[in-house]
N, C-alpha and C. Protein backbone atom coordinates (compact mmCIF):
# COMPACT_ATOMS: atom_id res chain seq x y z
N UNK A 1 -1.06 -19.41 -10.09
CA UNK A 1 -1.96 -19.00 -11.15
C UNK A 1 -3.27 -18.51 -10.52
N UNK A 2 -3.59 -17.81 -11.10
CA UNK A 2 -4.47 -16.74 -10.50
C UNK A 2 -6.20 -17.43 -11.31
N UNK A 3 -7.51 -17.43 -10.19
CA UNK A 3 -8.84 -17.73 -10.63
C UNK A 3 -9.52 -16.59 -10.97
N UNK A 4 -9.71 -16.22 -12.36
CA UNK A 4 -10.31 -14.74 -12.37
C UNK A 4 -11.80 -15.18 -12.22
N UNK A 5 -12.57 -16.47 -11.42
CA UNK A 5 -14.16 -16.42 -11.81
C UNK A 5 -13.92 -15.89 -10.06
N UNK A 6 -13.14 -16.63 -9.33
CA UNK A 6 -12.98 -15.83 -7.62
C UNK A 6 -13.17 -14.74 -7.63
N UNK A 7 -14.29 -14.45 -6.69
CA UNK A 7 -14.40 -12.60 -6.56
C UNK A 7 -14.10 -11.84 -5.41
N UNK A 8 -13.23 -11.42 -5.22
CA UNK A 8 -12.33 -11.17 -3.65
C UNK A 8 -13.53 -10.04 -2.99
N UNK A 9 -14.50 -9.75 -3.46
CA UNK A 9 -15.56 -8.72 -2.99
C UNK A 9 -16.14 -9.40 -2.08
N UNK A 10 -16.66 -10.84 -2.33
CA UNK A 10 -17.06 -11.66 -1.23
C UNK A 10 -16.55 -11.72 0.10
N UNK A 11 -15.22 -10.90 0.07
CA UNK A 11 -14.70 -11.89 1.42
C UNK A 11 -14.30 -9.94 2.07
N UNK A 12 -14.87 -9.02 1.87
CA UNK A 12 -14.95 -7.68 2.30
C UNK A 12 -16.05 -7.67 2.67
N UNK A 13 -16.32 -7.38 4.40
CA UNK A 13 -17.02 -6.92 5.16
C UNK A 13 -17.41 -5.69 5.26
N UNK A 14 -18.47 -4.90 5.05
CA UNK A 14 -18.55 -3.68 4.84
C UNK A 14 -19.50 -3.50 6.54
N UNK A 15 -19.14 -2.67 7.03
CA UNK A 15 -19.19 -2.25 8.67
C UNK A 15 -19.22 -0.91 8.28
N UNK A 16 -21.06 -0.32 8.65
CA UNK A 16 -21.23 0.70 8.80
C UNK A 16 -21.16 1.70 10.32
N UNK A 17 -21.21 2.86 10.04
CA UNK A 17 -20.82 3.59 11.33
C UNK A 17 -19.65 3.46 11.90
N UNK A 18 -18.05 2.76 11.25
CA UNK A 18 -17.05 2.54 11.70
C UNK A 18 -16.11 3.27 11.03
N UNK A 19 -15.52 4.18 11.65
CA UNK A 19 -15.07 4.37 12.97
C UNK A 19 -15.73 5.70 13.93
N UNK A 20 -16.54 6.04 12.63
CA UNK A 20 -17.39 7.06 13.48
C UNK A 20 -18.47 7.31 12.15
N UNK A 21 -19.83 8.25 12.82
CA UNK A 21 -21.58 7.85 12.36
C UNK A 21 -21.13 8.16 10.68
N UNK A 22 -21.66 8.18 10.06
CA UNK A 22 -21.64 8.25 8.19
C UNK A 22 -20.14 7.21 7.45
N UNK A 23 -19.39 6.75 8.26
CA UNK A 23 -18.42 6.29 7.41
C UNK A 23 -18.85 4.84 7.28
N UNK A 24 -18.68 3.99 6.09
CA UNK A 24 -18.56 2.95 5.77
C UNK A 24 -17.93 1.84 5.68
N UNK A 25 -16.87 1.04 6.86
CA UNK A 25 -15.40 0.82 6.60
C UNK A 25 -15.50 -0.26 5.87
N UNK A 26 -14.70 -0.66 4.91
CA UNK A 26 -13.94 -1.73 4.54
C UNK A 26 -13.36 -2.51 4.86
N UNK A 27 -14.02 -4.12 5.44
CA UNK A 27 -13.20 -4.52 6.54
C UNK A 27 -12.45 -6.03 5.68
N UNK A 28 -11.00 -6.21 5.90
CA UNK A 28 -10.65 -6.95 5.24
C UNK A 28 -10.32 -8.28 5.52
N UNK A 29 -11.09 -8.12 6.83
CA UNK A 29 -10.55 -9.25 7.90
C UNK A 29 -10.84 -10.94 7.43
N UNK A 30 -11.95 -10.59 6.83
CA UNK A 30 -12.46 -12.04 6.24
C UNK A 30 -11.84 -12.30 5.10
N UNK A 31 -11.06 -11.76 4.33
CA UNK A 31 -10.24 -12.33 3.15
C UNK A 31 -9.40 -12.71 3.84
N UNK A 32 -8.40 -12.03 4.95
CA UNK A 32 -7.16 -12.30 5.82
C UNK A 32 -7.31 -13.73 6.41
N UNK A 33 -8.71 -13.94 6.86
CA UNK A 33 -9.22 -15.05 7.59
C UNK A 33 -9.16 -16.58 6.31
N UNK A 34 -9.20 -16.14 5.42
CA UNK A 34 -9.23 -17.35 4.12
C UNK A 34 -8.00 -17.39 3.84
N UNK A 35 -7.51 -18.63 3.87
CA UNK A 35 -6.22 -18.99 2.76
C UNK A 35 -6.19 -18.62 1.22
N UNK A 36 -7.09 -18.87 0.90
CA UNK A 36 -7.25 -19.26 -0.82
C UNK A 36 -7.50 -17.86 -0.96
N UNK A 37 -8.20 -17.01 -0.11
CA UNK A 37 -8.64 -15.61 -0.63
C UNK A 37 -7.20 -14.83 -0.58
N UNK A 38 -6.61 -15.14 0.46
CA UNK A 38 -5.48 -13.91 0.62
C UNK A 38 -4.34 -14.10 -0.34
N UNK A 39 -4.30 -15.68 -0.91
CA UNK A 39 -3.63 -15.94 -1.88
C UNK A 39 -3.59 -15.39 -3.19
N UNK A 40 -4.93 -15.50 -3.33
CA UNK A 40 -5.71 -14.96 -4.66
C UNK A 40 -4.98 -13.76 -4.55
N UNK A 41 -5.59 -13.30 -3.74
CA UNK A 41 -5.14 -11.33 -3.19
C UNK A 41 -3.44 -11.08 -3.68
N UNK A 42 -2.70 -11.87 -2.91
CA UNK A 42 -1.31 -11.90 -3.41
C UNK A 42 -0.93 -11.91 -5.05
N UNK A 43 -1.23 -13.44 -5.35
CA UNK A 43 -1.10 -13.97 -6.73
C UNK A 43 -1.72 -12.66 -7.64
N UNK A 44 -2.60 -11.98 -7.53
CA UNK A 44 -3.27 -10.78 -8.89
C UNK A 44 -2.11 -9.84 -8.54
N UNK A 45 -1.99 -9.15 -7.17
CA UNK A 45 -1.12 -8.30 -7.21
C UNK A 45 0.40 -8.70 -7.85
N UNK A 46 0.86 -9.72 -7.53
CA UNK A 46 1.79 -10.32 -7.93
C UNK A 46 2.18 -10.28 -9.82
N UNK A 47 1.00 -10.63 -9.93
CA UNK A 47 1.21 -11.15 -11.76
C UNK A 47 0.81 -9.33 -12.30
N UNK A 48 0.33 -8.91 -11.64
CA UNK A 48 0.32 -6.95 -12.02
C UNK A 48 1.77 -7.02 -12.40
N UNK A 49 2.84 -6.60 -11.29
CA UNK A 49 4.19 -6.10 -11.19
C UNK A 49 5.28 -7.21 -11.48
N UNK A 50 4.88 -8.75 -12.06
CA UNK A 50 5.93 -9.66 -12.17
C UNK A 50 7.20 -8.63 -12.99
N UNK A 51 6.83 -8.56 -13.84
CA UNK A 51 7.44 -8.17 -15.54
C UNK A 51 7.67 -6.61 -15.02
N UNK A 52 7.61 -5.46 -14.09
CA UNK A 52 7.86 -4.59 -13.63
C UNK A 52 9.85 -4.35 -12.82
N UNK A 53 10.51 -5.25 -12.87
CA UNK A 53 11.62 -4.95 -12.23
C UNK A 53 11.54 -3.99 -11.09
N UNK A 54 10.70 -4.53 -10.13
CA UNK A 54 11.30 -4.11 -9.12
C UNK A 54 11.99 -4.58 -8.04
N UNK A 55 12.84 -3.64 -7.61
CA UNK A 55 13.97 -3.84 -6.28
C UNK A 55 13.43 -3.52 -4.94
N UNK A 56 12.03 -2.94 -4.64
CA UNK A 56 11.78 -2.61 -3.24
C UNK A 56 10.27 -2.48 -3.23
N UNK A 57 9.77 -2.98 -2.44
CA UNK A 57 8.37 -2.72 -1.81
C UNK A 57 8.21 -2.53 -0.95
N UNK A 58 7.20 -1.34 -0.56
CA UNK A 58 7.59 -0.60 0.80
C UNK A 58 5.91 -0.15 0.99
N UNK A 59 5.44 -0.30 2.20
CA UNK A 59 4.52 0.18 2.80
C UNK A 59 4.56 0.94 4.32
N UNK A 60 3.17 1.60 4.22
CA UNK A 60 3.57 2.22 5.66
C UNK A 60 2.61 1.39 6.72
N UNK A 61 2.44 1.51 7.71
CA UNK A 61 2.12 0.73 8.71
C UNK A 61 0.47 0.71 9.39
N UNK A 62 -0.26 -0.08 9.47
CA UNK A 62 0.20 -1.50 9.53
C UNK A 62 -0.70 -2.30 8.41
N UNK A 63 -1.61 -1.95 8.37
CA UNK A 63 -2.51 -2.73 7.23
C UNK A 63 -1.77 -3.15 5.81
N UNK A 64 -1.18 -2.20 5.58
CA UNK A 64 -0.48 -2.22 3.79
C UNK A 64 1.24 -3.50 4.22
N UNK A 65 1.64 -4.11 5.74
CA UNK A 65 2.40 -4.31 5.54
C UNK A 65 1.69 -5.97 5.85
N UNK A 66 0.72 -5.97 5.92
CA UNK A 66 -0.17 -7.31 5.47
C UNK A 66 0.45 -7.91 3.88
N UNK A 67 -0.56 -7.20 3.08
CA UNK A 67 0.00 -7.80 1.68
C UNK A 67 1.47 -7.35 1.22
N UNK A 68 2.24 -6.25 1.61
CA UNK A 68 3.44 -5.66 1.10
C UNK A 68 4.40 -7.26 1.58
N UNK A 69 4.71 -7.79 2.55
CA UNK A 69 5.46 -8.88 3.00
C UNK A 69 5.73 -10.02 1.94
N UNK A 70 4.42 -10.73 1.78
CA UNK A 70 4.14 -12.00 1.13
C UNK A 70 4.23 -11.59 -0.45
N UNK A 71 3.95 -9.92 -0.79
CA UNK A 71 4.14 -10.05 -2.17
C UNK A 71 5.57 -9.76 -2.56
N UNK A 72 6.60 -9.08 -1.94
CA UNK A 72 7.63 -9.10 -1.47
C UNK A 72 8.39 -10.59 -1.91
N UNK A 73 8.00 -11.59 -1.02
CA UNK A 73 8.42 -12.92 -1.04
C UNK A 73 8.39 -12.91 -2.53
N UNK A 74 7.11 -13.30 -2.85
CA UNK A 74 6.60 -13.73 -3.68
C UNK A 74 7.16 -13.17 -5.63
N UNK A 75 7.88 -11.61 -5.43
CA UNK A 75 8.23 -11.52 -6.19
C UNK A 75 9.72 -11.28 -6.32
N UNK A 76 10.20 -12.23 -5.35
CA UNK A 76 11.45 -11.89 -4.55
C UNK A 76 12.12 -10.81 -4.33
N UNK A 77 11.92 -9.48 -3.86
CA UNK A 77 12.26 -8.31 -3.99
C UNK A 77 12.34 -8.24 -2.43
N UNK A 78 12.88 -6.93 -1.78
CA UNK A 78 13.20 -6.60 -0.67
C UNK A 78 11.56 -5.86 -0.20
N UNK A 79 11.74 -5.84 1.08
CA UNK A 79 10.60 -4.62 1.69
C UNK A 79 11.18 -4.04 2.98
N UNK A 80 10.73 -3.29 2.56
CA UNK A 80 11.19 -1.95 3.76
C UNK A 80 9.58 -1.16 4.28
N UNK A 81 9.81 -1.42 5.83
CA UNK A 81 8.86 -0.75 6.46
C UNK A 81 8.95 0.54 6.24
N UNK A 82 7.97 1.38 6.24
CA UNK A 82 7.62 2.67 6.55
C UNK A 82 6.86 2.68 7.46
N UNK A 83 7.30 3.79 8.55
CA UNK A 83 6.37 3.83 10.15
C UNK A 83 6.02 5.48 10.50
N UNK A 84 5.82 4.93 11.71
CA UNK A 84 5.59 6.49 12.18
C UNK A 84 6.72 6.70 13.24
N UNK A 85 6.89 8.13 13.54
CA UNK A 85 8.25 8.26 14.27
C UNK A 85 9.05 7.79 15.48
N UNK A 86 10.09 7.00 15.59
CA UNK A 86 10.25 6.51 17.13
C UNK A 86 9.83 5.05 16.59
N UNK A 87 9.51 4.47 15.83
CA UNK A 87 9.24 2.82 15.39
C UNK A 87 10.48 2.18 14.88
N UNK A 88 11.15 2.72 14.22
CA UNK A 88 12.68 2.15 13.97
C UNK A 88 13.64 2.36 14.77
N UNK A 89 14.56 1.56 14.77
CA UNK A 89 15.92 1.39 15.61
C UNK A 89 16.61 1.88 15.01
N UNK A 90 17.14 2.01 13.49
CA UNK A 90 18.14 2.45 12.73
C UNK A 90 18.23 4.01 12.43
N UNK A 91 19.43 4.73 12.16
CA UNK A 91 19.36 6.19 11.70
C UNK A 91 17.90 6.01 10.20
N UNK A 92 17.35 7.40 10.48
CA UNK A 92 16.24 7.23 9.35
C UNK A 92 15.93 8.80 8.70
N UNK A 93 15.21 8.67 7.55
CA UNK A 93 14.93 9.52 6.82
C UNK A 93 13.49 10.05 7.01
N UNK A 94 13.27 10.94 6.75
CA UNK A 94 11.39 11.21 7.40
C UNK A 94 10.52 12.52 6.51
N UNK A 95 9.82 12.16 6.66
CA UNK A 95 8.78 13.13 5.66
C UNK A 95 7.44 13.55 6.39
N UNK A 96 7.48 14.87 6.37
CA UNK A 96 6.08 15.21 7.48
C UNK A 96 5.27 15.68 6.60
N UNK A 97 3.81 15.86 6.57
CA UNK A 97 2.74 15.68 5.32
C UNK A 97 1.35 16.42 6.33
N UNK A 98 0.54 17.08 5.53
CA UNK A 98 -0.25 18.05 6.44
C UNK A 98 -1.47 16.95 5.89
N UNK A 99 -2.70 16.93 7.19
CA UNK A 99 -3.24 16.43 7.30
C UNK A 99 -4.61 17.33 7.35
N UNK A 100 -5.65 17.25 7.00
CA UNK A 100 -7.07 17.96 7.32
C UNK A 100 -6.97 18.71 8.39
N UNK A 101 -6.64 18.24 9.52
CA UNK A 101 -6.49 18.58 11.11
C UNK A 101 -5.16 18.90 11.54
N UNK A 102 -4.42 18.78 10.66
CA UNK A 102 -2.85 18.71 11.30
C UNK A 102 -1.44 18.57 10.93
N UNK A 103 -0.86 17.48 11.28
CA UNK A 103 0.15 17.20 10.23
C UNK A 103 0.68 15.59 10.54
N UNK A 104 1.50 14.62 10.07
CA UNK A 104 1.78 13.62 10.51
C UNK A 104 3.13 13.34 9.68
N UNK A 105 3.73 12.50 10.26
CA UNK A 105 5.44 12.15 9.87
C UNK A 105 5.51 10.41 9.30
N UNK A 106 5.94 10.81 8.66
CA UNK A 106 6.30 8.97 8.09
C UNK A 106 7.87 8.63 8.38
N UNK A 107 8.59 7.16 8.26
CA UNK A 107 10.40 7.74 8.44
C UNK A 107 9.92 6.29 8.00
N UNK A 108 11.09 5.74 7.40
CA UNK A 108 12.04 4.75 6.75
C UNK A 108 13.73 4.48 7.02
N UNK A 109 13.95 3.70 7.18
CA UNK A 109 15.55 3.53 6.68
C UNK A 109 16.51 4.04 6.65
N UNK A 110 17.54 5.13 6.62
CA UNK A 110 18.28 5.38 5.43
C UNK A 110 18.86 4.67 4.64
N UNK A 111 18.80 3.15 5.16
CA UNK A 111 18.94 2.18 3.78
C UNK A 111 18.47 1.23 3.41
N UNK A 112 16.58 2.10 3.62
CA UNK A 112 15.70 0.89 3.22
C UNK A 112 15.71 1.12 1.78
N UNK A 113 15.73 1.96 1.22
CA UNK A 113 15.56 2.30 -0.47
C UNK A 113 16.88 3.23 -1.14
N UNK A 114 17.31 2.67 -2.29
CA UNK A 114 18.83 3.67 -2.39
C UNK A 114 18.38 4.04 -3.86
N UNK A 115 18.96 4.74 -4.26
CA UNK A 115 19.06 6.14 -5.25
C UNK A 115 19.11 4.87 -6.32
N UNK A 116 17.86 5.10 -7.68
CA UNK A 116 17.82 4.48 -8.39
C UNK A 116 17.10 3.60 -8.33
N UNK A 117 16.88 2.47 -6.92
CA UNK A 117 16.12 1.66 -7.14
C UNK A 117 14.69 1.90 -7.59
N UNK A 118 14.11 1.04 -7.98
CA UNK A 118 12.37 1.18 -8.40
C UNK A 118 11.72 0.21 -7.64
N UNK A 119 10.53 1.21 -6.98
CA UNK A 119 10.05 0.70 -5.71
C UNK A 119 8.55 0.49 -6.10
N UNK A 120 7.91 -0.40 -5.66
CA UNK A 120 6.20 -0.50 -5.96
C UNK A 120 5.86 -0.12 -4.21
N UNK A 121 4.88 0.66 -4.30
CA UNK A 121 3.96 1.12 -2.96
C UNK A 121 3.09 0.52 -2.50
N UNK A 122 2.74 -0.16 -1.85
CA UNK A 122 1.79 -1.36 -1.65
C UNK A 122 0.88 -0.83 0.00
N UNK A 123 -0.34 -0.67 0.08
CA UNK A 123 -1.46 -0.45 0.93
C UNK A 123 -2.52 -1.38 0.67
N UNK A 124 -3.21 -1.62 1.84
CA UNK A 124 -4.76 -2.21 1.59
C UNK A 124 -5.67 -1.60 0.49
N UNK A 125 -5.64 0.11 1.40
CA UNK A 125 -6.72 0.66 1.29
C UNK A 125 -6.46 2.08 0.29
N UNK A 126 -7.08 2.50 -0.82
CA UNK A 126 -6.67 3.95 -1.12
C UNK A 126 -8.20 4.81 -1.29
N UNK A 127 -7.71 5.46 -0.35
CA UNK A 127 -8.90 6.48 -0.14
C UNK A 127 -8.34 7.70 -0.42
N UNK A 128 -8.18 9.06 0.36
CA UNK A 128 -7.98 9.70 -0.01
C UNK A 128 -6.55 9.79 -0.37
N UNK A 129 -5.47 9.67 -0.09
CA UNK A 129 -4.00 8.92 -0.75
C UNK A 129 -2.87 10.02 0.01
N UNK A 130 -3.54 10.23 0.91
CA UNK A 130 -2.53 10.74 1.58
C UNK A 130 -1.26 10.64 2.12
N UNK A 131 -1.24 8.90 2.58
CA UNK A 131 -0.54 8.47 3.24
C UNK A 131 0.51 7.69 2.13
N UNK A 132 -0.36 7.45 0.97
CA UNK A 132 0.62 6.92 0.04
C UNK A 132 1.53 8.36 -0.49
N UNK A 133 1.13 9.15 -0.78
CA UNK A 133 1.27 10.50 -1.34
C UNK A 133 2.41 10.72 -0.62
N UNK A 134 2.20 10.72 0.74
CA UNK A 134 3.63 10.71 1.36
C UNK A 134 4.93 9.94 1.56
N UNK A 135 4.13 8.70 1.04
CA UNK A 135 5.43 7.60 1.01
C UNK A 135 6.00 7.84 -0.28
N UNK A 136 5.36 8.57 -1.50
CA UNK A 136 6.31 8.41 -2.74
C UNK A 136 7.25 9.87 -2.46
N UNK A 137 6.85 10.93 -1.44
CA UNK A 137 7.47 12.03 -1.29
C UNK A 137 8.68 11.55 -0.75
N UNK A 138 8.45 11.04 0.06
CA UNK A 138 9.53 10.33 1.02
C UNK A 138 11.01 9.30 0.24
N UNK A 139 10.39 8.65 -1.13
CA UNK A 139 10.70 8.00 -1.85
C UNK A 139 11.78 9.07 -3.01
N UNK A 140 10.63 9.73 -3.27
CA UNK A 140 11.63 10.95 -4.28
C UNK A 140 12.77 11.30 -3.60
N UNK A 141 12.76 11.87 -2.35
CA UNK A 141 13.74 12.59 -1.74
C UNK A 141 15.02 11.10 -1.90
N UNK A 142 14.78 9.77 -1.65
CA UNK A 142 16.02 9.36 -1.86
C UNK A 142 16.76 8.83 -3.42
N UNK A 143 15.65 9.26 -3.98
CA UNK A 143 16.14 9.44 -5.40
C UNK A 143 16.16 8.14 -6.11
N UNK A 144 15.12 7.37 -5.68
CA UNK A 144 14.38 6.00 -6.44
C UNK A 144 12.82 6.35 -7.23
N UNK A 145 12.66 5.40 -7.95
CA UNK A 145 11.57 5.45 -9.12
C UNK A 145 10.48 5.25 -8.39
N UNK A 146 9.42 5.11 -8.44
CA UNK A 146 8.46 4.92 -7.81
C UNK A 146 7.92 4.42 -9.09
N UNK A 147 7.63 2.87 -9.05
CA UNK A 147 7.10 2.00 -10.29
C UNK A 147 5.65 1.96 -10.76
N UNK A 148 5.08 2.02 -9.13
CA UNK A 148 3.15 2.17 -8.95
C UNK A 148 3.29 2.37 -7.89
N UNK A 149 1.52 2.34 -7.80
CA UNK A 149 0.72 2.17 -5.71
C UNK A 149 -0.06 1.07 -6.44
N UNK A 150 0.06 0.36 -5.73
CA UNK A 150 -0.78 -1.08 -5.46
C UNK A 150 -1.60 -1.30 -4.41
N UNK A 151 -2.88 -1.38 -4.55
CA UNK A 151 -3.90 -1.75 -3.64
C UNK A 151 -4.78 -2.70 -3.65
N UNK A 152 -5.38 -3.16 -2.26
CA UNK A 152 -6.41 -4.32 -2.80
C UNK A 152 -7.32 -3.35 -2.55
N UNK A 153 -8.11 -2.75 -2.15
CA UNK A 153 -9.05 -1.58 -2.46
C UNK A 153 -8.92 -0.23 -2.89
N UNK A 154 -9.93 0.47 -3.70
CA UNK A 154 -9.72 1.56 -4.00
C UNK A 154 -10.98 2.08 -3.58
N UNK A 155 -11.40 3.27 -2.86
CA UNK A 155 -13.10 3.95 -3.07
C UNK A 155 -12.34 5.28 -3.78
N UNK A 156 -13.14 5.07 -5.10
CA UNK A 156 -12.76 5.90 -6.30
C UNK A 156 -13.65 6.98 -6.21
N UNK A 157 -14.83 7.16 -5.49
CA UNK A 157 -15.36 8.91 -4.74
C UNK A 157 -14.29 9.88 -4.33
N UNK A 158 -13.43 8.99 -3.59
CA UNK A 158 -12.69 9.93 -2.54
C UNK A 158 -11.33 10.31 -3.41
N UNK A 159 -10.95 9.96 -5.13
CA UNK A 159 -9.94 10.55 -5.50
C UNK A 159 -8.62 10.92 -4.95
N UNK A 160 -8.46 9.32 -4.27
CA UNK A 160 -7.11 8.89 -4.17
C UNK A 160 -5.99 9.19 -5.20
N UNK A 161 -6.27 8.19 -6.18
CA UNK A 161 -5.63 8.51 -7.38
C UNK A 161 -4.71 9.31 -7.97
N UNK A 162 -5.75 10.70 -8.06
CA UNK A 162 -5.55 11.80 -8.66
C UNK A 162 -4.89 12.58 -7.73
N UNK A 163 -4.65 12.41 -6.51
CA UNK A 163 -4.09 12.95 -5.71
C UNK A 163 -2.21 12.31 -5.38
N UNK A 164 -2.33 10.83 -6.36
CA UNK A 164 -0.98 10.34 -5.92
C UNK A 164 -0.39 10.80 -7.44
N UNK A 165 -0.79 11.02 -8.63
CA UNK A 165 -0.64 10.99 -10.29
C UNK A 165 0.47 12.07 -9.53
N UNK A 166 1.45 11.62 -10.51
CA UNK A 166 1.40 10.95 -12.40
C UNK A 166 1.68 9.05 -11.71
N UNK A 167 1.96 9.05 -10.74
CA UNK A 167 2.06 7.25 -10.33
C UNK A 167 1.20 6.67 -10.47
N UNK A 168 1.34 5.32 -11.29
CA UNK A 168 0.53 4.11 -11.83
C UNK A 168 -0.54 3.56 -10.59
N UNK A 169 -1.55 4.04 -10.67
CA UNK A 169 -2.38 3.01 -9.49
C UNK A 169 -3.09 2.22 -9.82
N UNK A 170 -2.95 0.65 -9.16
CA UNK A 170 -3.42 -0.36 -9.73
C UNK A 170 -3.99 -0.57 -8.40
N UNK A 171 -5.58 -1.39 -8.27
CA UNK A 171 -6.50 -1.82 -7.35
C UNK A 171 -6.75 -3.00 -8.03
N UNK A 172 -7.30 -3.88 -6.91
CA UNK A 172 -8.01 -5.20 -7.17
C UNK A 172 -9.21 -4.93 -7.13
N UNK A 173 -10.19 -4.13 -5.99
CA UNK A 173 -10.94 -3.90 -5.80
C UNK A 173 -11.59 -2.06 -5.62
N UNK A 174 -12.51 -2.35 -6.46
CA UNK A 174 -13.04 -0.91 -6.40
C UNK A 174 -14.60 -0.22 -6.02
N UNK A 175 -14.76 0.69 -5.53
CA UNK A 175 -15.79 0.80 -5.14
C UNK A 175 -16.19 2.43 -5.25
């Protein structure tokens, strides 16, 4: 059961100039560092998607496979990594996605997610939503639902969001 007077903002470190001069990072290390906080963190995301039927939760690597694991457990459903290329052992499926500067590849499974299932997307962080954007591309192609994106942060400047829509995005935290 979840404490809605707990305010998980407390336990986000905000570290300026990281990772380079004007950015602001979001550091999540001190909720990670608390029991009761990361619980909390779990338990809200958790009671979001109980009543959601889903069969798969899938993040890409590595921050989002922090909370994707334990909520996983927690709502007894499967998870399937999403990586970057050359990280899996198994035959896999892959999706390459253009970047500001470039381009980058995501790959999964070919039987981390199967045709039909309904999958929740689970990340720390949604900023500009790129990386989620590509995991539901990646997701379409095997011909499963994509239920939401689930995050414990959102910075709602940078129009994440609107960049993953028509998919349900749910945050704990917003900024």
């Amino acid at each position: 059961m979840t404490n809605p007077d707990f305010d998980l903002k407390e336990f986000i470190r905000d570290i300026p100039d990281f990772p380079k001069p004007g950015i602001l990072f979001r550091d999540i290390t001190p909720l990670l560092a608390s029991p009761v906080a990361f619980r909390e963190t779990t338990q809200r995301l958790a009671d979001r998607f109980r009543d959601a039927k889903i069969d798969v939760i899938i993040a890409a690597e590595a921050r989002g496979f922090i909370f994707a694991a334990p909520l996983a457990i927690e709502l007894g459903v499967a998870f399937t990594p999403v990586r970057k290329p050359g990280k899996l052992p198994f035959n896999t499926r892959s999706f390459q996605y253009d970047l500001e500067y470039g381009s980058d590849t995501l790959e999964m499974h070919v039987d981390g997610v199967l045709r039909d299932q309904r999958v929740l997307v689970v990340d720390d962080l949604l900023a500009t939503g790129g990386t989620v954007d590509a995991c539901c591309h990646l997701l379409q192609e095997t011909g499963a639902e994509v239920v939401g994106c689930a995050f414990v942060i959102e910075l709602l400047a940078l129009g994440g969001a609107a960049r993953i829509a028509p998919h349900e995005t749910f945050s704990l935290i917003q900024y």
